[in-house]
N, C-alpha and C. Protein backbone atom coordinates (compact mmCIF):
# COMPACT_ATOMS: atom_id res chain seq x y z
N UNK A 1 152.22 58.60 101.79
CA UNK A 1 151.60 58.18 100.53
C UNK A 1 151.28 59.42 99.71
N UNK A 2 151.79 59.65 98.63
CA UNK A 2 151.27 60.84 97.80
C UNK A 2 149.86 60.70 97.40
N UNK A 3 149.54 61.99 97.09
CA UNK A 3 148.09 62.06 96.70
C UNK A 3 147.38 61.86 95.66
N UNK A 4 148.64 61.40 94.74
CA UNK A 4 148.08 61.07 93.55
C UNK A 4 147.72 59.51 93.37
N UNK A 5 148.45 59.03 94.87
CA UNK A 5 147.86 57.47 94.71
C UNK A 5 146.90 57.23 95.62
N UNK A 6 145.87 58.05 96.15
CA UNK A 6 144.97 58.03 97.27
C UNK A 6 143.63 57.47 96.83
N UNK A 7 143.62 57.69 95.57
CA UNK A 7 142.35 57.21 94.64
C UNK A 7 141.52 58.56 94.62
N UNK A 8 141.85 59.78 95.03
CA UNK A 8 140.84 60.81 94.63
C UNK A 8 140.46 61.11 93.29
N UNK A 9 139.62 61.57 93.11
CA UNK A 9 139.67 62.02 91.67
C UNK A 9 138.40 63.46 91.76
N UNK A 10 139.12 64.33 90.80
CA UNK A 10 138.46 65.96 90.90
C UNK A 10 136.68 65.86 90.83
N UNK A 11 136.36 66.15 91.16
CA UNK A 11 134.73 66.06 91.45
C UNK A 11 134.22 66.98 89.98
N UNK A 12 133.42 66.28 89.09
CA UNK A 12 132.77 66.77 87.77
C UNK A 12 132.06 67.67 88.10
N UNK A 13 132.18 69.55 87.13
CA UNK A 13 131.63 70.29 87.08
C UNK A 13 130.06 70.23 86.80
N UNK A 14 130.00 71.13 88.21
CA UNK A 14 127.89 71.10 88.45
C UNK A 14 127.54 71.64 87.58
N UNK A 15 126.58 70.79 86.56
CA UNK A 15 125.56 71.82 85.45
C UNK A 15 124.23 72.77 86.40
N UNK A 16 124.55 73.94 84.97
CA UNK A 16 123.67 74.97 86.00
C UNK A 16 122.47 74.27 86.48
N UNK A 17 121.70 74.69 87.13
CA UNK A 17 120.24 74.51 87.45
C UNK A 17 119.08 74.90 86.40
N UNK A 18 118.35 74.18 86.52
CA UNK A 18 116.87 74.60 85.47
C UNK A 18 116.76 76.09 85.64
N UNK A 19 116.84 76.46 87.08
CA UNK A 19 115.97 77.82 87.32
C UNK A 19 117.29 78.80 86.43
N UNK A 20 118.75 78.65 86.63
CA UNK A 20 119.41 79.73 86.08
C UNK A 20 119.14 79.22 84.51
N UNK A 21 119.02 78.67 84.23
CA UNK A 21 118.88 78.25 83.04
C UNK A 21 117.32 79.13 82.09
N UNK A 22 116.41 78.97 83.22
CA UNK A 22 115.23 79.60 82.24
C UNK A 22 115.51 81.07 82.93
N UNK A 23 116.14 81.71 83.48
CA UNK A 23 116.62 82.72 84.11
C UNK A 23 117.53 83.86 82.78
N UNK A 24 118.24 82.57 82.43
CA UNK A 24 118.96 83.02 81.13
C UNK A 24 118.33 83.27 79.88
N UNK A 25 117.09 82.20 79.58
CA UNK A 25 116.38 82.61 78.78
C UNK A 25 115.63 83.46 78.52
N UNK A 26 115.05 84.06 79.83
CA UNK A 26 114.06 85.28 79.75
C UNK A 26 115.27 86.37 79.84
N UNK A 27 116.19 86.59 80.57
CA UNK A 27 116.95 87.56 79.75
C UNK A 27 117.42 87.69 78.30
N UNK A 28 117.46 86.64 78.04
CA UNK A 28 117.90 87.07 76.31
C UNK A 28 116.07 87.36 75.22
N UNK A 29 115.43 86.43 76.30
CA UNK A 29 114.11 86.90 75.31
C UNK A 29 113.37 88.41 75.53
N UNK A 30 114.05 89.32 76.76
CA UNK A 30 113.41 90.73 77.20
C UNK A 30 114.39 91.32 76.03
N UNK A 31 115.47 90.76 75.96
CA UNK A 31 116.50 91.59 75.13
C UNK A 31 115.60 91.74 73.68
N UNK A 32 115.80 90.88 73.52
CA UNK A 32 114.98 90.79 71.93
C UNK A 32 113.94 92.03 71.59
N UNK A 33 113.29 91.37 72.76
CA UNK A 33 111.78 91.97 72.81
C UNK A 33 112.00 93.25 72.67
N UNK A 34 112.52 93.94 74.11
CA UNK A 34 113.51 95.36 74.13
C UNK A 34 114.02 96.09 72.45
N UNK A 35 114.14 95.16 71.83
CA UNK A 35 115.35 95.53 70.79
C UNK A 35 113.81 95.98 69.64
N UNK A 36 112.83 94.90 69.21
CA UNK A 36 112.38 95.45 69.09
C UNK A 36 110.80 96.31 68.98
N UNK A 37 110.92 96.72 70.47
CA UNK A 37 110.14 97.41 71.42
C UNK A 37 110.26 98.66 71.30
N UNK A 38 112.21 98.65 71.54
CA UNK A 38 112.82 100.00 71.14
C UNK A 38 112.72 100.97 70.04
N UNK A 39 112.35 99.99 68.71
CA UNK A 39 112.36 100.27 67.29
C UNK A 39 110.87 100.60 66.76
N UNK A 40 110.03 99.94 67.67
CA UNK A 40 108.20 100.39 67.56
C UNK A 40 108.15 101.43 67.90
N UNK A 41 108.94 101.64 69.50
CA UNK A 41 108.41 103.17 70.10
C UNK A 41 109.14 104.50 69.17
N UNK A 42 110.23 104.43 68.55
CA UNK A 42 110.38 104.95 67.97
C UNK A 42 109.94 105.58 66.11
N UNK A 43 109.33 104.28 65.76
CA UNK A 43 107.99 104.60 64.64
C UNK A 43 107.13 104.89 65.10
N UNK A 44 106.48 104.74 66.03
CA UNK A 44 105.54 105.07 66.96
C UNK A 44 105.68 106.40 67.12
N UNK A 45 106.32 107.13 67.58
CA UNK A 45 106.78 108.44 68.17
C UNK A 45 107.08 109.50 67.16
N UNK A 46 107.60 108.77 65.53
CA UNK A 46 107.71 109.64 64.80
C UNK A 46 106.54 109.59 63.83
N UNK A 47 105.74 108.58 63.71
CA UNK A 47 105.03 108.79 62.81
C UNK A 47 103.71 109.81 63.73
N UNK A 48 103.50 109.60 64.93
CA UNK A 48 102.78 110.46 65.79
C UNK A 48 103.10 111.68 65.53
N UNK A 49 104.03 112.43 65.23
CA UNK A 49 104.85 113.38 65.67
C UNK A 49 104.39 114.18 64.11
N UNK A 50 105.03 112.94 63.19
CA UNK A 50 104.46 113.53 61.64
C UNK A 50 103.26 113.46 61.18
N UNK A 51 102.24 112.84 61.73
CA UNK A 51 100.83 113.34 61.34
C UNK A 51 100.79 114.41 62.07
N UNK A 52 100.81 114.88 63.28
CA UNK A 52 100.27 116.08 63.91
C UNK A 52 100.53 117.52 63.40
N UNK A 53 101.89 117.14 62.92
CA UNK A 53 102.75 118.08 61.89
C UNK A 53 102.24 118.21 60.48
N UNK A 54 102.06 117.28 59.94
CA UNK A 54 101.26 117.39 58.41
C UNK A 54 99.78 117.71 58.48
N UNK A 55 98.89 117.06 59.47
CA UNK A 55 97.55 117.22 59.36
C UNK A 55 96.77 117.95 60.72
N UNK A 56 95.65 118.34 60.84
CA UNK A 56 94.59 118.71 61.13
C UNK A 56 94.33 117.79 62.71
N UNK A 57 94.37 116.42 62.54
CA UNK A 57 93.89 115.96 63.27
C UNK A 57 94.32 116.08 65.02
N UNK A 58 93.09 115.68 65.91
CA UNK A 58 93.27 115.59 67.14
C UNK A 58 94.54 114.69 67.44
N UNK A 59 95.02 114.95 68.19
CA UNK A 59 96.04 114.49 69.64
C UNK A 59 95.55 112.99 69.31
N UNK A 60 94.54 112.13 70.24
CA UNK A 60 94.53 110.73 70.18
C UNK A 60 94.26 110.39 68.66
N UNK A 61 93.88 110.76 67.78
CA UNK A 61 93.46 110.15 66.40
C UNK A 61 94.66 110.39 65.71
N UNK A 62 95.56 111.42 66.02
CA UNK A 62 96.97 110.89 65.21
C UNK A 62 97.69 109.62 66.24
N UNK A 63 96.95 110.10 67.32
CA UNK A 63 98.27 108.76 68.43
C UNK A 63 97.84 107.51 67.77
N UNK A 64 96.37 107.14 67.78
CA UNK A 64 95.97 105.86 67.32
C UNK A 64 96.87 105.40 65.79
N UNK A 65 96.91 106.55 65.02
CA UNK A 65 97.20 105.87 63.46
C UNK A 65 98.72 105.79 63.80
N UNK A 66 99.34 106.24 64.42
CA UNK A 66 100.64 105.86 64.60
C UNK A 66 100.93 104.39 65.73
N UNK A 67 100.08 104.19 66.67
CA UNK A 67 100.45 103.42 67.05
C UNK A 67 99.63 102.00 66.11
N UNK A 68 99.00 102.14 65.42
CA UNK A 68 98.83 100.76 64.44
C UNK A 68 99.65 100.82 63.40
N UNK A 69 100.26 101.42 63.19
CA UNK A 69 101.57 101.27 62.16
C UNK A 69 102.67 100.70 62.77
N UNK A 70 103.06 100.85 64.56
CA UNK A 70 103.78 100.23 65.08
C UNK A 70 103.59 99.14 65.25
N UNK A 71 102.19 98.72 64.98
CA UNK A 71 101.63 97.40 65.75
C UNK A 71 101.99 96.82 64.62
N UNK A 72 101.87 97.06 63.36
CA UNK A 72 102.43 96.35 62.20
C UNK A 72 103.88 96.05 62.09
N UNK A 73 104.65 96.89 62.31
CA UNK A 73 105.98 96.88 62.31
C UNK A 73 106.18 95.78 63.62
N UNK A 74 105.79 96.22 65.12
CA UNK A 74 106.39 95.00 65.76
C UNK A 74 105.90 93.63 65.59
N UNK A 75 104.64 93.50 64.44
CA UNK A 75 104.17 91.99 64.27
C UNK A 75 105.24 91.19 63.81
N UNK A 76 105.80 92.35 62.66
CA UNK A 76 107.30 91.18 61.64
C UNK A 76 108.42 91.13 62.48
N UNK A 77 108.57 92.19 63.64
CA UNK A 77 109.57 91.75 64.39
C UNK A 77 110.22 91.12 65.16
N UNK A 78 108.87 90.79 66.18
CA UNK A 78 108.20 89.40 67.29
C UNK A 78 108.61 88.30 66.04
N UNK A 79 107.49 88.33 65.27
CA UNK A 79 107.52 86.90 64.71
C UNK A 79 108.70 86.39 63.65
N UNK A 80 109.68 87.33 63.77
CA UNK A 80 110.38 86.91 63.00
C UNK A 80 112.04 87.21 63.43
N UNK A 81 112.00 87.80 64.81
CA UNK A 81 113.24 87.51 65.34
C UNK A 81 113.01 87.62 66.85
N UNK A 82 112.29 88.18 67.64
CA UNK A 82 112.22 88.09 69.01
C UNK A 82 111.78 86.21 69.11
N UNK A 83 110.77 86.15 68.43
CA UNK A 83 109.67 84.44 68.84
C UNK A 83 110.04 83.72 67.27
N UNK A 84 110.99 83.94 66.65
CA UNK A 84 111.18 83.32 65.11
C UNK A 84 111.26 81.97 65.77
N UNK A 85 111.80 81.16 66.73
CA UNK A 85 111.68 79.59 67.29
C UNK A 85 110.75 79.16 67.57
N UNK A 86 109.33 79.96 67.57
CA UNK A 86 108.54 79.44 68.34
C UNK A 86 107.41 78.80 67.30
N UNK A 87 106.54 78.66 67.54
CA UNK A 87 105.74 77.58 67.12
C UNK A 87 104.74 78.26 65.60
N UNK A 88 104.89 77.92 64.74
CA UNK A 88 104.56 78.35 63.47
C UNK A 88 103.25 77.80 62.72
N UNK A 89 102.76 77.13 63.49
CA UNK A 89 101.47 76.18 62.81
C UNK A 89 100.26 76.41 62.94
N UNK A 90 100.21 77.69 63.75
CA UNK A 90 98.81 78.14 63.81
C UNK A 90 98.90 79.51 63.75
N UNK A 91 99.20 80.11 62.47
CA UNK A 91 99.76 81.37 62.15
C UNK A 91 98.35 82.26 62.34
N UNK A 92 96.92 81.68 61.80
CA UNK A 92 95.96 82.33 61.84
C UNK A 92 95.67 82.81 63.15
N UNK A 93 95.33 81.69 64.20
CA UNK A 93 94.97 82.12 65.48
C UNK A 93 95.95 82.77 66.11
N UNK A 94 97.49 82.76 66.00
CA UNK A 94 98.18 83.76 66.61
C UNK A 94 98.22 84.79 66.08
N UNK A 95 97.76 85.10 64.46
CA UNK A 95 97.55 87.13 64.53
C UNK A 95 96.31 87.31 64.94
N UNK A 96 95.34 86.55 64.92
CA UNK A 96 94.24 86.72 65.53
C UNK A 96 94.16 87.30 67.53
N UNK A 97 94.80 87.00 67.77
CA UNK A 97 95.25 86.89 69.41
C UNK A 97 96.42 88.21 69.44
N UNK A 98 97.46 88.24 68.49
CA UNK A 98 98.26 89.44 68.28
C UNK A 98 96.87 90.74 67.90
N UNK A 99 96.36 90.77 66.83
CA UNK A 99 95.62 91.57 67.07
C UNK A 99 94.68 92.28 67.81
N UNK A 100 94.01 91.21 68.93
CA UNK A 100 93.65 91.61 70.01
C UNK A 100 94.25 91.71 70.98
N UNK A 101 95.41 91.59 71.18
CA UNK A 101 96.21 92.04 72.26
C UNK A 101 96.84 93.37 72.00
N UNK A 102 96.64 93.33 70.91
CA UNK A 102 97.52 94.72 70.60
C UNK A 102 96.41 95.59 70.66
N UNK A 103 95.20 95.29 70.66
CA UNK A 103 94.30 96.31 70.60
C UNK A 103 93.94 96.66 71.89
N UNK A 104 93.92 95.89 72.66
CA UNK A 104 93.93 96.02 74.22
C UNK A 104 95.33 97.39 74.65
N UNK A 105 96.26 97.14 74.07
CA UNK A 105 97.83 97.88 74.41
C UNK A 105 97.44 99.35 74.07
N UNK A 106 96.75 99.13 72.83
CA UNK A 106 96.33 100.64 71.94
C UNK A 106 95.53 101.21 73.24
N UNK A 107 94.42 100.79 73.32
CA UNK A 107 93.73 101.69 74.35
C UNK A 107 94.25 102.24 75.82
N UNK A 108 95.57 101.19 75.86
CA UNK A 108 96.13 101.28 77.60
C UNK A 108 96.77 103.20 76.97
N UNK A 109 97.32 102.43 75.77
CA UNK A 109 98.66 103.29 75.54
C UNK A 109 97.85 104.75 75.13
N UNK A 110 96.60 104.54 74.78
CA UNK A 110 96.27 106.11 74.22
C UNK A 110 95.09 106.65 75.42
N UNK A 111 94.63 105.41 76.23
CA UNK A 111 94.07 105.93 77.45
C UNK A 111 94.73 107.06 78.28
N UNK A 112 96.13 106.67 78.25
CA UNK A 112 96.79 107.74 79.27
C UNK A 112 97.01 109.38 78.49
N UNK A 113 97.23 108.97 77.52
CA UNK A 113 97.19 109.99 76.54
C UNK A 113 95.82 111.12 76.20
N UNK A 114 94.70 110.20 76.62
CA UNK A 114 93.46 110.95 76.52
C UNK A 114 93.13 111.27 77.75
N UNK A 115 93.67 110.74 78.73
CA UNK A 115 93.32 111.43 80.03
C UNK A 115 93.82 112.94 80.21
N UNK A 116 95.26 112.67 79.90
CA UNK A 116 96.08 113.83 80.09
C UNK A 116 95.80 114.90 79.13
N UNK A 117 95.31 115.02 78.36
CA UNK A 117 95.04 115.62 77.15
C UNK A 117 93.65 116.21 77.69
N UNK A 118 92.55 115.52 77.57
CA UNK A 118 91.32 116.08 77.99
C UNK A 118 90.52 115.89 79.77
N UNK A 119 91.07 114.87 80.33
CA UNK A 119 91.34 115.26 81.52
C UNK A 119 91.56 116.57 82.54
N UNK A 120 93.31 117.00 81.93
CA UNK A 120 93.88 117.79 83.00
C UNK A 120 94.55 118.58 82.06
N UNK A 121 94.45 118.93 80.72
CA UNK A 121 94.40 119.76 79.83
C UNK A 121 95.64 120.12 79.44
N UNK A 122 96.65 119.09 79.57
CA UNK A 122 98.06 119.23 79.08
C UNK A 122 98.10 118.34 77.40
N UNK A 123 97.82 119.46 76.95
CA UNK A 123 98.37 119.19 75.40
C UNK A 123 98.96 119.92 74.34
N UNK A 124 100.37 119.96 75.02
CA UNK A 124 101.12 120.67 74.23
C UNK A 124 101.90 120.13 73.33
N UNK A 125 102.80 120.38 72.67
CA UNK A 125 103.94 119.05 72.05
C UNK A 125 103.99 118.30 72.91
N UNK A 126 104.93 119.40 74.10
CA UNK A 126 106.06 118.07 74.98
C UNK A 126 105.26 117.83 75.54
N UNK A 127 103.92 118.05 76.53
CA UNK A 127 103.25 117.24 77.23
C UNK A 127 102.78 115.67 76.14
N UNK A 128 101.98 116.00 75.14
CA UNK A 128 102.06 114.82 74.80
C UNK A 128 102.65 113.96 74.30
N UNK A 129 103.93 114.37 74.22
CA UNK A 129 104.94 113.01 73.50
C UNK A 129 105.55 112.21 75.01
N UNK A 130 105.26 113.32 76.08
CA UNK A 130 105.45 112.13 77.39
C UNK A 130 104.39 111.79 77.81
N UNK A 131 103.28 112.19 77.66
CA UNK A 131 102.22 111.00 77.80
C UNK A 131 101.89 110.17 76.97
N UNK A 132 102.23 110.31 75.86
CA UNK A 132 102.33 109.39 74.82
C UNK A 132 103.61 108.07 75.07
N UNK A 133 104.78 108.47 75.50
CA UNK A 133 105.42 107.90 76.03
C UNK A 133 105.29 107.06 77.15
N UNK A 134 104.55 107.95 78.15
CA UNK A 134 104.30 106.77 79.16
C UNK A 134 103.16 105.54 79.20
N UNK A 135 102.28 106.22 78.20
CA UNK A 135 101.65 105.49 77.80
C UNK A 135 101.90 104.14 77.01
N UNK A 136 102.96 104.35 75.82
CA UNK A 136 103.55 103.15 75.74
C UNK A 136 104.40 102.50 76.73
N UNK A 137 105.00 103.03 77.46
CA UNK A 137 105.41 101.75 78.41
C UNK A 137 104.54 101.30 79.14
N UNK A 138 103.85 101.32 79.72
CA UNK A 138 102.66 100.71 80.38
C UNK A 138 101.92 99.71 79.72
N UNK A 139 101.54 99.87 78.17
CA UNK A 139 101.21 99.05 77.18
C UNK A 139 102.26 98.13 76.91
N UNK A 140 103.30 98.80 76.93
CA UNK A 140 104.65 97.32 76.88
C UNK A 140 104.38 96.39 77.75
N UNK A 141 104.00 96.66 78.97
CA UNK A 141 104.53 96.03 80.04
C UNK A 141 103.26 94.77 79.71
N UNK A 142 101.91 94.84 79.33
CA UNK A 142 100.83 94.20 78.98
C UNK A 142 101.50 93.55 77.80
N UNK A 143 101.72 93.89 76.59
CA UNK A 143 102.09 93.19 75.71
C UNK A 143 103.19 92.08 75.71
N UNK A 144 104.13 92.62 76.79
CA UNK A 144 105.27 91.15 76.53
C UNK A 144 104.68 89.93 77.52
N UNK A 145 103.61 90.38 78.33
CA UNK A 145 103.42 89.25 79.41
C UNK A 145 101.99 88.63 78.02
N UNK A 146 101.40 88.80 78.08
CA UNK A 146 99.79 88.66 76.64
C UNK A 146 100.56 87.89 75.66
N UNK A 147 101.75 88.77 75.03
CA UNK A 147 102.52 87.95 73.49
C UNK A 147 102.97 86.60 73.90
N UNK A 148 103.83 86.54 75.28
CA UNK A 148 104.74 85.38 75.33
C UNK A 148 104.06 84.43 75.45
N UNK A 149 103.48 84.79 76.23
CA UNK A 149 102.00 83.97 77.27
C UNK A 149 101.42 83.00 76.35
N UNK A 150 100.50 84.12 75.60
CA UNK A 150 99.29 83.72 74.46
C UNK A 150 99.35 83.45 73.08
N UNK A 151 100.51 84.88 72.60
CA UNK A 151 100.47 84.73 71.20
C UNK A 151 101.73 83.89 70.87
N UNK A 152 102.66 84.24 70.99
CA UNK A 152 103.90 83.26 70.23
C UNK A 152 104.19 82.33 71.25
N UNK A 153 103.09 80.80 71.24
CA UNK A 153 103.43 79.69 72.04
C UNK A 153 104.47 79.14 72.12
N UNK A 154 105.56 78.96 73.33
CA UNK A 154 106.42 77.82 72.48
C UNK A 154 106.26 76.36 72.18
N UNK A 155 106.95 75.76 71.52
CA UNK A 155 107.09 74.79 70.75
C UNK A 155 106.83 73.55 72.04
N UNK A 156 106.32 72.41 71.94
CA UNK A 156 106.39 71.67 73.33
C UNK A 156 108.05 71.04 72.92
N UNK A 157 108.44 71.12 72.52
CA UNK A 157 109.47 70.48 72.74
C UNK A 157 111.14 71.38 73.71
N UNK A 158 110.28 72.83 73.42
CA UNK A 158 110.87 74.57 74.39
C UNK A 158 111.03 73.75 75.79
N UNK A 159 109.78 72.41 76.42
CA UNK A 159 110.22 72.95 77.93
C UNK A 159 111.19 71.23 78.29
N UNK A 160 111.63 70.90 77.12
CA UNK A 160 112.85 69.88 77.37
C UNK A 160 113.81 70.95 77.04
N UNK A 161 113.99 71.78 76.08
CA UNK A 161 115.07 72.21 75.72
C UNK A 161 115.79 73.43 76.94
N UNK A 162 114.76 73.82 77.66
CA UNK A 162 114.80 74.71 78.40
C UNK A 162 115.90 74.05 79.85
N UNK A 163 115.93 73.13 80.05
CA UNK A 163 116.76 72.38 80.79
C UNK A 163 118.27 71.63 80.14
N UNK A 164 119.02 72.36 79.39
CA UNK A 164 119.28 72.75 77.97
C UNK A 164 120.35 71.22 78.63
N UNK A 165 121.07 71.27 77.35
CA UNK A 165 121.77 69.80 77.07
C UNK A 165 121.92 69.15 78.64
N UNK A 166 120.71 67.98 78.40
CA UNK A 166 121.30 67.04 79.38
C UNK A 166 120.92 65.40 78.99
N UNK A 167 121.95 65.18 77.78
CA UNK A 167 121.40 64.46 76.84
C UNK A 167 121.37 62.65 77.50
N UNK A 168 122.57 62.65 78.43
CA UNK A 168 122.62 62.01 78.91
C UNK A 168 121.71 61.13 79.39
N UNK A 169 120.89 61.98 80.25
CA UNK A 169 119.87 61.69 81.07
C UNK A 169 118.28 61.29 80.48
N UNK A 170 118.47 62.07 79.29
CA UNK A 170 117.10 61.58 78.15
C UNK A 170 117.39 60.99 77.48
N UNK A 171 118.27 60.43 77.04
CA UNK A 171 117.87 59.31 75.54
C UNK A 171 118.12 58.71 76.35
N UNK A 172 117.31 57.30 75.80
CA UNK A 172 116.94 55.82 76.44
C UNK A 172 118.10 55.22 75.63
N UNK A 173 118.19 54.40 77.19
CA UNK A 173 119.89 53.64 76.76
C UNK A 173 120.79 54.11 77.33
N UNK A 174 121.02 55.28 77.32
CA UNK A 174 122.14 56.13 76.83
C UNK A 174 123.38 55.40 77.99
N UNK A 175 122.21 55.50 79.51
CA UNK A 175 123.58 55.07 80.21
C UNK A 175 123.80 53.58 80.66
N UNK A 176 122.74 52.55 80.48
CA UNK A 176 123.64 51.48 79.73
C UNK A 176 125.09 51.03 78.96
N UNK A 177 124.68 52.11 78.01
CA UNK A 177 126.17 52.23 76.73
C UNK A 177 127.14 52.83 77.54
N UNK A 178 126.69 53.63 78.43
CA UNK A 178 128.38 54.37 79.11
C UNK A 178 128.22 53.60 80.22
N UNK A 179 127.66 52.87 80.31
CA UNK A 179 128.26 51.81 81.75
C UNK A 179 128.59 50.61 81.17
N UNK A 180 128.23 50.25 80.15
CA UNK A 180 128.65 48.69 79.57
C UNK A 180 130.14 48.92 79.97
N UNK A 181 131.35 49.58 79.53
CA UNK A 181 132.95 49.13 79.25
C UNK A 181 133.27 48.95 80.96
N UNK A 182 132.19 49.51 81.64
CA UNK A 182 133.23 49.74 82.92
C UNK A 182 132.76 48.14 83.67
N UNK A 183 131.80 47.27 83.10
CA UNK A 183 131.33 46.34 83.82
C UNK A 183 132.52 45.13 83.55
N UNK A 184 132.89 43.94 84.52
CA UNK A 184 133.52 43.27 84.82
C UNK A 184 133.45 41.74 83.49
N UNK A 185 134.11 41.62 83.18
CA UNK A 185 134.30 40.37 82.12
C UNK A 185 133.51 39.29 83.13
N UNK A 186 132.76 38.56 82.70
CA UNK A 186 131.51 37.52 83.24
C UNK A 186 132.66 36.17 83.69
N UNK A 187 132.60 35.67 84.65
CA UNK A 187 133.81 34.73 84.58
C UNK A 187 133.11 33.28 83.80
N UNK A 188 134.19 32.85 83.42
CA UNK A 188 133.54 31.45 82.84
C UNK A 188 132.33 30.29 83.25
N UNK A 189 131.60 29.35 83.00
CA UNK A 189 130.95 28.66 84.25
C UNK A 189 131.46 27.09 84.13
N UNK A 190 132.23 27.13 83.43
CA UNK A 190 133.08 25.65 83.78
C UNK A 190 134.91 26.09 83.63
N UNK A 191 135.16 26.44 84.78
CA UNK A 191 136.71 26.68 84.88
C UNK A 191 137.63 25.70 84.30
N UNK A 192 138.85 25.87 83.99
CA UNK A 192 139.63 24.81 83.70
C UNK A 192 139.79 23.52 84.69
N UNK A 193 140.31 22.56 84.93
CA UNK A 193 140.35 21.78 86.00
C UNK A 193 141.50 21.68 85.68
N UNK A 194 142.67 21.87 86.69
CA UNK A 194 144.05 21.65 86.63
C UNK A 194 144.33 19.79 86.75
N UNK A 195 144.54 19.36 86.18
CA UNK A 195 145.20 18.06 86.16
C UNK A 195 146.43 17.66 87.63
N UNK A 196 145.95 17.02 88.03
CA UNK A 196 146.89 16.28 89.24
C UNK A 196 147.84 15.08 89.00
N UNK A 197 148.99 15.11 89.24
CA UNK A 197 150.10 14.66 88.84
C UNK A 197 150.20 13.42 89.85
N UNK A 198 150.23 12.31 89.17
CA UNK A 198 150.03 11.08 90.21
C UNK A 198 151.73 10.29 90.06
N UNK A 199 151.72 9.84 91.36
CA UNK A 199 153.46 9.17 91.84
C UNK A 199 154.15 10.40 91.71
């Protein structure tokens, strides 16, 4: 008997799983973030770099005015392309919550900076543009878990979508309608009666 008359038929491709699925999402949302994270630390780093150069001031009091100029710059960036999907209706209380989270980041990020500086007395350029540096990553690492978390909520409708097209299975009805054609024609309830032929 060939196999094409065996009644097999190819077994339908497994949709991913929830977990690779929100797996995928937090990689593309670190990307974002990363992208621009990348673009703060670098206003960050130069505008630090150019007050210390133009003015007078101490080590942490130029770090501080540079890193709230970043904090400005990554507000329009989060909210308008890292978290631009996310939930828009309570714009007040989320800069409210952005601002204190970021103010929390400021102190991580210029704590390390003031340690090292008046601490253990490394404040030279390059000492402080890498403690300044490490200092922002450490503050990163607080800010993307605080932002995602707290400030840019997602949308409730994020944790259907997050189990991404399975439309099938949620709209009501749905598989009714794709099972109706395959169901059997109802047989009649008064059959014909064949007539019997007499002599």
């Amino acid at each position: 008997m060939g196999r094409g008359s065996s009644g097999l038929h190819a077994a339908p491709p497994v949709p991913r799983s929830a977990v690779r699925q929100r797996f995928d999402r937090l990689v593309r949302e670190v990307a974002k973030f990363g992208a621009v994270g990348g673009a703060g630390l670098l206003v960050n780093l130069l505008v630090f770099n150019l007050v210390r150069h133009v003015t007078d001031l101490q080590v942490v009091r130029a770090s501080v005015i540079a890193t709230v100029v970043a904090i400005v710059f990554n507000y329009v960036g989060f909210r308008y392309f890292t978290y631009r999907d996310r939930d828009k209706s309570r714009r007040t209380k989320e800069l409210g919550l952005f601002l204190l989270f970021s103010v929390v980041g400021l102190v991580i990020e210029n704590g390390v900076l003031y340690a090292a500086t008046y601490g253990f007395g490394w404040d030279s350029p390059l000492q402080s543009n890498i403690f300044k540096f490490l200092g922002i990553g450490i503050a990163t690492l607080f800010r993307f878990w605080s932002y995602r978390t707290w400030v840019f909520r997602a949308l409730p409708a994020d944790a259907d979508a997050e189990s991404d097209e399975e439309p099938a299975a949620a709209a009501p009805g749905a598989e009714s309608f794709l099972e109706a054609p395959r169901r059997a024609e109802p047989e009649p309830e008064n059959p014909p009666r064949v007539r019997q032929r007499v002599g």
